[in-house]
Protein backbone atom coordinates (compact mmCIF):
# COMPACT_ATOMS: atom_id res chain seq x y z
CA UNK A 1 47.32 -57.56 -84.88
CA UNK A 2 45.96 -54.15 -85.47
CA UNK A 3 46.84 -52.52 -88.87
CA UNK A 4 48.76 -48.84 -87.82
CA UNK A 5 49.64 -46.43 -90.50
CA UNK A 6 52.78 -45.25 -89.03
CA UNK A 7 54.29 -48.90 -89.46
CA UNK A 8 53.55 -48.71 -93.09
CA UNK A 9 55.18 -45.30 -93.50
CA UNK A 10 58.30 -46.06 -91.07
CA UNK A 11 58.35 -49.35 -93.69
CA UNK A 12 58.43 -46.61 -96.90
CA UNK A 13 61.13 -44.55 -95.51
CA UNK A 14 63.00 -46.95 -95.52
CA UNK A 15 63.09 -47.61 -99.19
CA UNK A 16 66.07 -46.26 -100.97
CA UNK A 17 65.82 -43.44 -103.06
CA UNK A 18 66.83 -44.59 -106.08
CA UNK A 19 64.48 -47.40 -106.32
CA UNK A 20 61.65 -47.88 -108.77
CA UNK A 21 59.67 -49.41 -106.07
CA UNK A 22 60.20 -45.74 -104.12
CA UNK A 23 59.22 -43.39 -107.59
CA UNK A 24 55.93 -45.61 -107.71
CA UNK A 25 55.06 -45.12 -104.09
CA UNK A 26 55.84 -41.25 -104.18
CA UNK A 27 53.36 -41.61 -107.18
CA UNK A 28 50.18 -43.22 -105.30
CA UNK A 29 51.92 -42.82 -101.84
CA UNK A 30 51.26 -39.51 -102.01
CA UNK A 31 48.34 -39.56 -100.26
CA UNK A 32 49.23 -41.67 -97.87
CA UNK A 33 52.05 -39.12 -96.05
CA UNK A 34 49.13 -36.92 -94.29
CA UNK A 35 46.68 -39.89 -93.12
CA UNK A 36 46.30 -41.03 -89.83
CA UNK A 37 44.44 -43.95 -88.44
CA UNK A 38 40.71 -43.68 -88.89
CA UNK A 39 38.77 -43.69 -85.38
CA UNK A 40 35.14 -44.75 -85.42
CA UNK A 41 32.57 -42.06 -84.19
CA UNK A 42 35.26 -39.19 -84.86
CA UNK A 43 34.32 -36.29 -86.70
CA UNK A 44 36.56 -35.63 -89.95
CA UNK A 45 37.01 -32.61 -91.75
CA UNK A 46 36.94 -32.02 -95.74
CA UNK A 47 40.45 -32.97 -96.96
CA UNK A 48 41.15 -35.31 -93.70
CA UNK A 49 42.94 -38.41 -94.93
CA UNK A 50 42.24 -41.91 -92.82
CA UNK A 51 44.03 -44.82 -93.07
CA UNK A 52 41.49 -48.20 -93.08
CA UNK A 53 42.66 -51.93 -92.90
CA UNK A 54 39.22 -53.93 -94.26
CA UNK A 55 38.20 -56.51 -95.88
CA UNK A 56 41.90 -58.04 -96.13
CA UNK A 57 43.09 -55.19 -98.37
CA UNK A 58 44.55 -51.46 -96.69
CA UNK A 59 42.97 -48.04 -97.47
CA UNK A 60 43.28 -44.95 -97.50
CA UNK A 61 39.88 -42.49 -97.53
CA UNK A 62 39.19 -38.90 -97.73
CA UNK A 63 36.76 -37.12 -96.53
CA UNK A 64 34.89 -34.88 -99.13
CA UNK A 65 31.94 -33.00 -97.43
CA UNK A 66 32.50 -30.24 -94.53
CA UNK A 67 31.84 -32.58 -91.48
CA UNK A 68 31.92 -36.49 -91.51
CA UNK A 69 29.15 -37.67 -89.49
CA UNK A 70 30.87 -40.21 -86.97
CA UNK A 71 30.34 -43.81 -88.04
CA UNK A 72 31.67 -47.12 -86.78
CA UNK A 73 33.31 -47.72 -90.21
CA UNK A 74 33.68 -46.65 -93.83
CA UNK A 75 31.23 -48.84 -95.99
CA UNK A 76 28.43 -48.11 -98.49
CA UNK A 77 26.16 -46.15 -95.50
CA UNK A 78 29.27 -43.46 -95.66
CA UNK A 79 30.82 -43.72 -99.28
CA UNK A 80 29.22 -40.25 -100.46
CA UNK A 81 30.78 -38.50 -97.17
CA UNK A 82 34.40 -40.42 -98.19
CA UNK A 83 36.46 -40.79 -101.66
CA UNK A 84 38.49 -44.57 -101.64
CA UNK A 85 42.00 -42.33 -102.49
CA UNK A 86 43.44 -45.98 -104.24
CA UNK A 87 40.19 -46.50 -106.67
């Protein structure tokens, strides 16, 4: 099964209010309300968020120069193009 952003942030809205759980998410979630799936060999603009399911562990990337140059993936070829948002 293919990781989707939108069911992770259909899965946070869901979280009550009042719940620690939901402060610490607002916290480091923050970044995660504006990202959308990342799409190899698509062009991303600075301040572009992308959501990336690798390596076992979910991530969330954004893009720091003017124009991304279109990749397959985000690994150490593309690191100085992206910033790792939960690092």
């Amino acid at each position: 099964m293919e990781k989707d952003i939108s069911y992770i942030k259909s899965a946070i809205d869901k979280i009550n209010e009042d719940s620690t759980i939901k402060f610490l998410l607002d916290l480091v979630g923050a970044s995660i309300k504006d990202a959308v799936n990342f799409e190899p060999h698509k062009v991303y603009r600075c301040g572009d968020k992308v959501y990336l399911y690798k390596d076992g562990k979910h991530r969330v990337y954004k893009c720091i120069v003017d124009i991304s140059t279109p990749c397959e993936t985000i690994d150490e070829e593309t690191t100085e193009e992206w910033s790792d948002l939960f690092y």
